[in-house]
N, C-alpha and C. Protein backbone atom coordinates (compact mmCIF):
# COMPACT_ATOMS: atom_id res chain seq x y z
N UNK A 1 0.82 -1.20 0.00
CA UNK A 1 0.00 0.00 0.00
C UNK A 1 0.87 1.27 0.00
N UNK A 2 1.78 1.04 0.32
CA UNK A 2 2.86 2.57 1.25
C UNK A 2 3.46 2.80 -0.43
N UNK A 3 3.83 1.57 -0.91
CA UNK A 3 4.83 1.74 -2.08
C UNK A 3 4.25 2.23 -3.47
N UNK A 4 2.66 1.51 -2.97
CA UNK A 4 2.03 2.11 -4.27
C UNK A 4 1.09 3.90 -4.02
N UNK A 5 1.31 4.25 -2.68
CA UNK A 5 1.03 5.76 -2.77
C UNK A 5 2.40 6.38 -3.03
N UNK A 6 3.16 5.91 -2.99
CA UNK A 6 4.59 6.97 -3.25
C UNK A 6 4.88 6.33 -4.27
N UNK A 7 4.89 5.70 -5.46
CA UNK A 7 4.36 5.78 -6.75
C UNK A 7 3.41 6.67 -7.33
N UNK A 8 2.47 6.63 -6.57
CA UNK A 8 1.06 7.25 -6.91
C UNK A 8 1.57 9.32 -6.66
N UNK A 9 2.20 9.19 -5.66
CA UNK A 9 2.77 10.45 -5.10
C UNK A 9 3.53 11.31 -6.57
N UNK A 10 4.42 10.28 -6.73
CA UNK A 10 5.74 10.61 -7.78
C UNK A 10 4.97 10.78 -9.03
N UNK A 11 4.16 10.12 -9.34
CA UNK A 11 3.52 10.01 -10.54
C UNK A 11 3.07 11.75 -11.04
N UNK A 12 2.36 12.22 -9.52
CA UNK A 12 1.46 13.38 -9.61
C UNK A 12 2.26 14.58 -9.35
N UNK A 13 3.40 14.32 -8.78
CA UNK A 13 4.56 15.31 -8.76
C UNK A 13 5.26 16.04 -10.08
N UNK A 14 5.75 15.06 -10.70
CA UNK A 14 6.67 14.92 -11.96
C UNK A 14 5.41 14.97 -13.06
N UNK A 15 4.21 15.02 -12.79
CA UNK A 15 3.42 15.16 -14.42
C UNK A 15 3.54 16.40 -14.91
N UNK A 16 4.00 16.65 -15.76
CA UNK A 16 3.89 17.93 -16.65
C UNK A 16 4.78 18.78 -15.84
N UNK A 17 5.92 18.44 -14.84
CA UNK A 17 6.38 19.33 -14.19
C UNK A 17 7.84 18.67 -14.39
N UNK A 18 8.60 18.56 -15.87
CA UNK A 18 9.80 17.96 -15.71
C UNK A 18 10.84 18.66 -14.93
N UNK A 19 10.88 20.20 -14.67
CA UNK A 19 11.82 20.82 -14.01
C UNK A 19 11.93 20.04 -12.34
N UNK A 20 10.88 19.51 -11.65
CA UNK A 20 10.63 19.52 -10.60
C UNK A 20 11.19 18.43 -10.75
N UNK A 21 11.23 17.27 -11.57
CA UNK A 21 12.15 16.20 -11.74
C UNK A 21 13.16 16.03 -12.20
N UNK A 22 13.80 16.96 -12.96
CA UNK A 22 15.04 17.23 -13.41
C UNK A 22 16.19 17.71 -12.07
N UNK A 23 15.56 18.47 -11.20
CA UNK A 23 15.97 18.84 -9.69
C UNK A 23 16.19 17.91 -9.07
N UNK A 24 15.18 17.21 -8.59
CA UNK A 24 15.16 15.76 -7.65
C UNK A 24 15.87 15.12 -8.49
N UNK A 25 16.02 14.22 -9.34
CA UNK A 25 16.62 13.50 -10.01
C UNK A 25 18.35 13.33 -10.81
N UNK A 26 18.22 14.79 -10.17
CA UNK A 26 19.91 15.48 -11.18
C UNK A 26 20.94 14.23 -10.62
N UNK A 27 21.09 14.28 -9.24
CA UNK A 27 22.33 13.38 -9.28
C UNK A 27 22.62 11.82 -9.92
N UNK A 28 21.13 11.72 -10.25
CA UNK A 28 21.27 10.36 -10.56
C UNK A 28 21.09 10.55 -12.24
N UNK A 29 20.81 11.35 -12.53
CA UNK A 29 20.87 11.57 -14.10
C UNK A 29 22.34 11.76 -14.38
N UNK A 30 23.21 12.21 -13.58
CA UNK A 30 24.84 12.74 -14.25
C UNK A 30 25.56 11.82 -14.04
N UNK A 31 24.84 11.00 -12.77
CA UNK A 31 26.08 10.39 -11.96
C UNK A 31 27.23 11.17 -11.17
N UNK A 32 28.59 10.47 -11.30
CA UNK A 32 29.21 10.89 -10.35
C UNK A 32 29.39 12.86 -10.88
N UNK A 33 29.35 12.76 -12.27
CA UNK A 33 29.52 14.31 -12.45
C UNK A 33 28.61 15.17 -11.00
N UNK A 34 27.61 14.82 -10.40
CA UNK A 34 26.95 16.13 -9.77
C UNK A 34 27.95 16.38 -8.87
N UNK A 35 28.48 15.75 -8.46
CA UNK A 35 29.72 16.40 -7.73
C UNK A 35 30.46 17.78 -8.21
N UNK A 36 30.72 17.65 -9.61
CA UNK A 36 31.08 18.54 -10.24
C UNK A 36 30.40 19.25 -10.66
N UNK A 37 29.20 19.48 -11.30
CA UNK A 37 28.32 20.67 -11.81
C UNK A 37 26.84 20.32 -10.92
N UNK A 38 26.58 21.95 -10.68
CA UNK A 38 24.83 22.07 -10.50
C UNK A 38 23.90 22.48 -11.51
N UNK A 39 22.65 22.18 -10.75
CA UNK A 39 21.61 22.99 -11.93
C UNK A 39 21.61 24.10 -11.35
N UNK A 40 21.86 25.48 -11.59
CA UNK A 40 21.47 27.03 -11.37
C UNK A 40 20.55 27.24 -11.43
N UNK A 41 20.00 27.33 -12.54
CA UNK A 41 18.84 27.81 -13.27
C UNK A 41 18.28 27.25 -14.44
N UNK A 42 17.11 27.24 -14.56
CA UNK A 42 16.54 26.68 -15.47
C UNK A 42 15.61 27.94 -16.48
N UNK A 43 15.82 27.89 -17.32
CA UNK A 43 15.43 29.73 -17.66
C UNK A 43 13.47 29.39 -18.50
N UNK A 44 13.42 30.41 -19.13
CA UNK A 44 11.64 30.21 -19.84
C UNK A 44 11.91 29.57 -21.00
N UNK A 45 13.02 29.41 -21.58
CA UNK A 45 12.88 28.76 -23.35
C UNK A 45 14.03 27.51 -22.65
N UNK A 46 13.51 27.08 -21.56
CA UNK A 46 14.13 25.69 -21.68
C UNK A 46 15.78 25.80 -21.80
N UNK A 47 15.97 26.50 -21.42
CA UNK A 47 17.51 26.98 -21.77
C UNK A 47 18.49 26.04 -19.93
N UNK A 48 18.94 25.07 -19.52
CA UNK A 48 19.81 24.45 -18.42
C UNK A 48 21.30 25.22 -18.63
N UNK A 49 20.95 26.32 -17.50
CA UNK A 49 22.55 27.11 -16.96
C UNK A 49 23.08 26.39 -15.63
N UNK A 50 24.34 25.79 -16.22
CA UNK A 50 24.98 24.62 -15.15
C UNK A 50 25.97 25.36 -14.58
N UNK A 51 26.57 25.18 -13.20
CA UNK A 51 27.52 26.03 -12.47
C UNK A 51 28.24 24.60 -12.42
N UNK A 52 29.56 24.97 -12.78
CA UNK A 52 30.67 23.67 -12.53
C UNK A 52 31.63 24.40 -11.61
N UNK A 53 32.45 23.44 -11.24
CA UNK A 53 33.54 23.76 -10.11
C UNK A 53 34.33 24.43 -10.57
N UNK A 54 34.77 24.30 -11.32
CA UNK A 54 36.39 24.95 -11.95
C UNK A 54 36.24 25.15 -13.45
N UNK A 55 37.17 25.69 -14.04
CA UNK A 55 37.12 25.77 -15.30
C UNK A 55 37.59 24.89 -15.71
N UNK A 56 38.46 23.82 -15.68
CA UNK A 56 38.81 22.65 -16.00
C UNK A 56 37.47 21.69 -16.32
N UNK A 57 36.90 21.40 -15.73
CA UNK A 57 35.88 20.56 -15.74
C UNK A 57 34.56 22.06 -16.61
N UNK A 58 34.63 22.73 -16.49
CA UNK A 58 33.55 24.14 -17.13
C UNK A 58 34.41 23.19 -18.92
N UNK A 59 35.51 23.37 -19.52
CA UNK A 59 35.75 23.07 -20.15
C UNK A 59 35.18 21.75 -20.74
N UNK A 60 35.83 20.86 -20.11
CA UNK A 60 35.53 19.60 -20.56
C UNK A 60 34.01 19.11 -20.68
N UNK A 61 33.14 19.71 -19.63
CA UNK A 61 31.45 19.40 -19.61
C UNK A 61 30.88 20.11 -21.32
N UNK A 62 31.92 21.60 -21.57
CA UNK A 62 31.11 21.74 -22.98
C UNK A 62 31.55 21.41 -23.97
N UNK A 63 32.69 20.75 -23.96
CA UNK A 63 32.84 19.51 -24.64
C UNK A 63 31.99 18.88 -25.13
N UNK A 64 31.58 18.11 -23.87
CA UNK A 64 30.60 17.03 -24.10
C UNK A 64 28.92 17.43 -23.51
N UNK A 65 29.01 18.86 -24.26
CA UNK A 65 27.65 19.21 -24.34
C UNK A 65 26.47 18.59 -24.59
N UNK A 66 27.08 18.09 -25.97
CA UNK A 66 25.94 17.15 -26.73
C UNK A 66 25.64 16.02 -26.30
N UNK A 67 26.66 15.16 -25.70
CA UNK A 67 26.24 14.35 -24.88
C UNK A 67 25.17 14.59 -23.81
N UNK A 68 25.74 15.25 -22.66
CA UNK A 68 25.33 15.68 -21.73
C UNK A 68 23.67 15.69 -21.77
N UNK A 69 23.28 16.53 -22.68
CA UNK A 69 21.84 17.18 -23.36
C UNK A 69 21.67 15.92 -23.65
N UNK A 70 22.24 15.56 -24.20
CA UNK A 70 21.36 13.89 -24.85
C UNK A 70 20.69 13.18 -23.65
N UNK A 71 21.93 12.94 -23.13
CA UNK A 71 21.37 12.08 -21.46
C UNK A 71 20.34 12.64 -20.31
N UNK A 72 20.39 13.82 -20.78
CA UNK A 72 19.47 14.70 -19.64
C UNK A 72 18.14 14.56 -20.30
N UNK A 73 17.76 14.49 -21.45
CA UNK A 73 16.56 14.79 -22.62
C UNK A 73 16.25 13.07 -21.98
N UNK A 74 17.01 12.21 -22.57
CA UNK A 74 16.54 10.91 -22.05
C UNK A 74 16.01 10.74 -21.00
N UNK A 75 16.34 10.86 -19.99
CA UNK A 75 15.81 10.97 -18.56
C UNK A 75 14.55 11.55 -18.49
N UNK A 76 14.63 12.64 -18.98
CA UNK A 76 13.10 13.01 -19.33
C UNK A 76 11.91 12.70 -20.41
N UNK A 77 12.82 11.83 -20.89
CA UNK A 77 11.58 10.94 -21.74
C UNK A 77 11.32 11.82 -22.77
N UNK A 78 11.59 12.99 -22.49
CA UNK A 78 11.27 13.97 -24.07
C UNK A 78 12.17 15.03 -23.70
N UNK A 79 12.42 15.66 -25.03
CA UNK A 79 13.78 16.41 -24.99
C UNK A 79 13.10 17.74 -24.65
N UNK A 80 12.62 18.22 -23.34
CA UNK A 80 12.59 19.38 -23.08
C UNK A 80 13.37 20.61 -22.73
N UNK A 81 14.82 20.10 -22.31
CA UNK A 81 15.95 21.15 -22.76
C UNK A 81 16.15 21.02 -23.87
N UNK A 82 16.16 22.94 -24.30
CA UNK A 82 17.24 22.84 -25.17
C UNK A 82 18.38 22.90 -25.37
N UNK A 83 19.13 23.63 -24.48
CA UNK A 83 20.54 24.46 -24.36
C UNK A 83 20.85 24.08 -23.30
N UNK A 84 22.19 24.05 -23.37
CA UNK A 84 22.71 23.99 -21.67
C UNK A 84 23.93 25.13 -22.03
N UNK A 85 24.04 25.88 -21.06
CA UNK A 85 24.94 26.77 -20.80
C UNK A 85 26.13 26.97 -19.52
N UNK A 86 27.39 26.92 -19.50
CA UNK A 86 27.83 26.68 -18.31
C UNK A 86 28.74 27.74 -17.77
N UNK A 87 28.54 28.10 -16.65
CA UNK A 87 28.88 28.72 -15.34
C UNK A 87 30.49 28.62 -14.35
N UNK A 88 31.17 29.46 -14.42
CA UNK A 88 32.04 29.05 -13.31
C UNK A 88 30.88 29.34 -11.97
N UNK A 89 31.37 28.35 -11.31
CA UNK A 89 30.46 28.39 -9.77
C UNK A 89 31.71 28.74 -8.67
N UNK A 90 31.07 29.35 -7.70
CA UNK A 90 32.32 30.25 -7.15
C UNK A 90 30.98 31.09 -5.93
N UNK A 91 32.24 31.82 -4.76
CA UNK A 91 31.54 32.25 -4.05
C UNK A 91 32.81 33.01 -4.15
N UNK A 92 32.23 34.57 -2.98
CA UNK A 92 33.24 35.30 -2.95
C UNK A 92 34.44 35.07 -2.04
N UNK A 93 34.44 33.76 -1.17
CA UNK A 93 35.42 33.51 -0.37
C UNK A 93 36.40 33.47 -1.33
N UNK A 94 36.45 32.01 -2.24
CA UNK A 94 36.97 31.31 -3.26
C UNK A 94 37.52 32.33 -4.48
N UNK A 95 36.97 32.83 -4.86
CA UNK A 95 37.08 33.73 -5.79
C UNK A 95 38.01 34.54 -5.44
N UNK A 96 38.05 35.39 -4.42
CA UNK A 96 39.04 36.80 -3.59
C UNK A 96 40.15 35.94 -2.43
N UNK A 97 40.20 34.74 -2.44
CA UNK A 97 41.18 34.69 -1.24
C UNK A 97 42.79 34.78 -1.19
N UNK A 98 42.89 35.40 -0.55
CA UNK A 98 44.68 36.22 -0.57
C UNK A 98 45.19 35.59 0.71
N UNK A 99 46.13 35.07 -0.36
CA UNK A 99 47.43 33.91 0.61
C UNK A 99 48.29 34.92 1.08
N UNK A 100 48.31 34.53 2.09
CA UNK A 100 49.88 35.67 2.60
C UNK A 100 50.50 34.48 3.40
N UNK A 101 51.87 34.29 3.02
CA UNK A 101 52.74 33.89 4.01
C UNK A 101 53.34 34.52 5.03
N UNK A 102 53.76 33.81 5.92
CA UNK A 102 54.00 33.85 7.36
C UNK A 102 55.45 34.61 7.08
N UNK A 103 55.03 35.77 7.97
CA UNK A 103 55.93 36.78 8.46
C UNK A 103 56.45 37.45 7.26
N UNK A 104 55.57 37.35 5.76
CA UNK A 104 55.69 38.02 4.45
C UNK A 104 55.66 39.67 4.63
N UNK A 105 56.49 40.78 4.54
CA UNK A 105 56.04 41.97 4.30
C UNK A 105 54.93 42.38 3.08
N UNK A 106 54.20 43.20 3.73
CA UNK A 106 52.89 43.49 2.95
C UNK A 106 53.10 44.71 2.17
N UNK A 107 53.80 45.72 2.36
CA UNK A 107 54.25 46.65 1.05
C UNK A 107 53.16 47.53 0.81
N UNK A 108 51.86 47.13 1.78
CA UNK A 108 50.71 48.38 1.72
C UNK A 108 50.95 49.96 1.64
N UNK A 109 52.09 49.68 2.58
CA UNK A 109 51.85 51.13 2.78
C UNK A 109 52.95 52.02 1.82
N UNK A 110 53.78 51.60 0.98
CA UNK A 110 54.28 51.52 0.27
C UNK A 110 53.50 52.78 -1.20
N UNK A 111 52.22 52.17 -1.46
CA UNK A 111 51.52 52.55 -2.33
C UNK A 111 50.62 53.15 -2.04
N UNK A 112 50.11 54.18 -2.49
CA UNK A 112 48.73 55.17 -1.76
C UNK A 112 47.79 54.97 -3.24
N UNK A 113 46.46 55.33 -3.01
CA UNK A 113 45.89 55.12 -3.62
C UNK A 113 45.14 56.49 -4.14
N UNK A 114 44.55 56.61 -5.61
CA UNK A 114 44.44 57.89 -5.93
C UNK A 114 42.99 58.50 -5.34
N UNK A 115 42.97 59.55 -4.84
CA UNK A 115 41.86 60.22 -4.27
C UNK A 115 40.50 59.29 -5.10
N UNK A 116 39.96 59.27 -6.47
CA UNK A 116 39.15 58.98 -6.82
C UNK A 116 38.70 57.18 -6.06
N UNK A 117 39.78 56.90 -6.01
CA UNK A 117 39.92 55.61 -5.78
C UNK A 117 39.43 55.10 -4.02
N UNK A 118 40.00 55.98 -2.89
CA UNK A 118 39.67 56.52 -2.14
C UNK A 118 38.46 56.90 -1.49
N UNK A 119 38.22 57.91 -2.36
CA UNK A 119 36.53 57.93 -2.28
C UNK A 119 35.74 56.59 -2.25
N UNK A 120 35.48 56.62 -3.47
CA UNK A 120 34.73 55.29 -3.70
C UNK A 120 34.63 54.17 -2.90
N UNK A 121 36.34 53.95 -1.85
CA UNK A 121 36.06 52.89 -1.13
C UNK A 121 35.16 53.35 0.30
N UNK A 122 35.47 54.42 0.31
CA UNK A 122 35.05 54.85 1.72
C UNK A 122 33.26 55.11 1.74
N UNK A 123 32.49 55.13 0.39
CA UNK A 123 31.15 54.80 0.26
C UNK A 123 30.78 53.28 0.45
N UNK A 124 31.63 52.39 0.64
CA UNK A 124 31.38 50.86 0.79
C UNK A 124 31.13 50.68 2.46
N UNK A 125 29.97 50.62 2.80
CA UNK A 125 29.75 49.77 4.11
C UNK A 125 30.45 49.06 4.72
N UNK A 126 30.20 47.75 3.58
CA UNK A 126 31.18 46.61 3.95
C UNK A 126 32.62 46.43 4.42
N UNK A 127 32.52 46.15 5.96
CA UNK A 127 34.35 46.36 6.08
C UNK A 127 35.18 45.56 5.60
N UNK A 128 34.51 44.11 5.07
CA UNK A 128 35.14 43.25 4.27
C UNK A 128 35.48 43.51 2.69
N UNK A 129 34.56 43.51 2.25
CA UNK A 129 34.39 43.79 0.72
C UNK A 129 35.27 45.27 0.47
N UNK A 130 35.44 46.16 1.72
CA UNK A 130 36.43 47.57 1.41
C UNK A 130 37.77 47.37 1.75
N UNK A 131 38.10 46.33 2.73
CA UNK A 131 39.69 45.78 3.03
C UNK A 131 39.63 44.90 1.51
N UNK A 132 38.73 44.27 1.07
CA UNK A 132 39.68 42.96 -0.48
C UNK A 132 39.51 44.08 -1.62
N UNK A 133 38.65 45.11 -1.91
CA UNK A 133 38.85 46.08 -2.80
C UNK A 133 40.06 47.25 -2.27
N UNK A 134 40.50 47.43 -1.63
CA UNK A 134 41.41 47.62 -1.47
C UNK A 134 42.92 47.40 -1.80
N UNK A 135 42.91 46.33 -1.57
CA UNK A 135 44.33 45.49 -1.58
C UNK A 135 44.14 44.41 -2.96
N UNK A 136 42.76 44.31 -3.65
CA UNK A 136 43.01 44.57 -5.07
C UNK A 136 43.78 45.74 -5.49
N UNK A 137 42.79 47.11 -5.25
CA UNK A 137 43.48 48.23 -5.66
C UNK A 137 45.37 48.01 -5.74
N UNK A 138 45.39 47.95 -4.74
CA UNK A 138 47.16 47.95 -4.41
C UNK A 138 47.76 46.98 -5.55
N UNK A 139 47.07 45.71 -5.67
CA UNK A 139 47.57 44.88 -6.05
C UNK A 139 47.92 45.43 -7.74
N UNK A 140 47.20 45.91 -8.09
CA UNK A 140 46.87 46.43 -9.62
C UNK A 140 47.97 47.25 -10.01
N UNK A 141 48.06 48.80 -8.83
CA UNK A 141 49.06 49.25 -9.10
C UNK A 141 50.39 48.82 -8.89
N UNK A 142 50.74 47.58 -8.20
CA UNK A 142 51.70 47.05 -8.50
C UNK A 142 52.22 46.11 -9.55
N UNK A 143 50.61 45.98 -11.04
CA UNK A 143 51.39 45.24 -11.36
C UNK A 143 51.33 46.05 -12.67
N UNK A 144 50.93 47.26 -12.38
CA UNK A 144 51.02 48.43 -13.20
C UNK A 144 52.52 48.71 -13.37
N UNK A 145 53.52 48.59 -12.15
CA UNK A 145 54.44 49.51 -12.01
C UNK A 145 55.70 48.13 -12.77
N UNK A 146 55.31 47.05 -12.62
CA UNK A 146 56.22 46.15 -13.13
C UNK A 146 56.55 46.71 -14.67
């Protein structure tokens, strides 16, 4: 009885709602790839924007685009994507993180930054996001000066 309402469940879930099964179902549609790419977004013309880990693998997945689309369309029994589009996936930790070694001189103060530049940081709230735009800044004009 239990197995045939959660049949009965799934049945009424996934009708006419392949996105809602394309979601639930992703890891087992890619296999071990979901490790490596998500679904983001799913857009209005059927369009699958995938966020992958790295560009290494961003590479190689559009590669094998056509594949990919093939196997995903299968799963759904009808080819309701059309496109897949792919994403570096990233947060701003990952993206901005600055290695400094131990007991490295930092050379900040070294470089001043131009009034315009200045300004602008000092309209930023954020005390995080105004210390890594910052020491971008710095970073730039140092590799300006090389």
């Amino acid at each position: 009885m239990a197995q045939a309402l959660k049949k009965l469940l799934n049945n009424y879930l996934y009708q006419d709602n392949w996105r809602t099964y394309l979601l639930d179902k992703w890891p087992t549609i890619v296999g071990s790839l979901h490790t490596k790419v998500h679904i983001q977004q799913i857009t209005k013309n059927n369009t699958l924007v995938l966020a992958v880990i790295d560009s290494c693998w961003l590479q190689e997945l559009y590669l094998l685009s056509a594949t990919l689309l093939k196997t995903i369309n299968n799963a759904l029994e009808e080819p309701h994507v059309k496109k897949l589009h792919f994403r570096l996936a990233g947060t701003a930790k990952t993206n901005y993180r600055i290695h400094k070694k131990k007991n490295a001189p930092t050379h900040t103060a070294t470089i001043s930054l131009h009034k315009r530049e200045e300004h602008a940081l000092n309209t930023i709230d954020d005390e995080e996001l105004k210390k890594l735009l910052r020491l971008f800044c710095i970073r730039c004009h140092k590799e300006r000066k090389r």
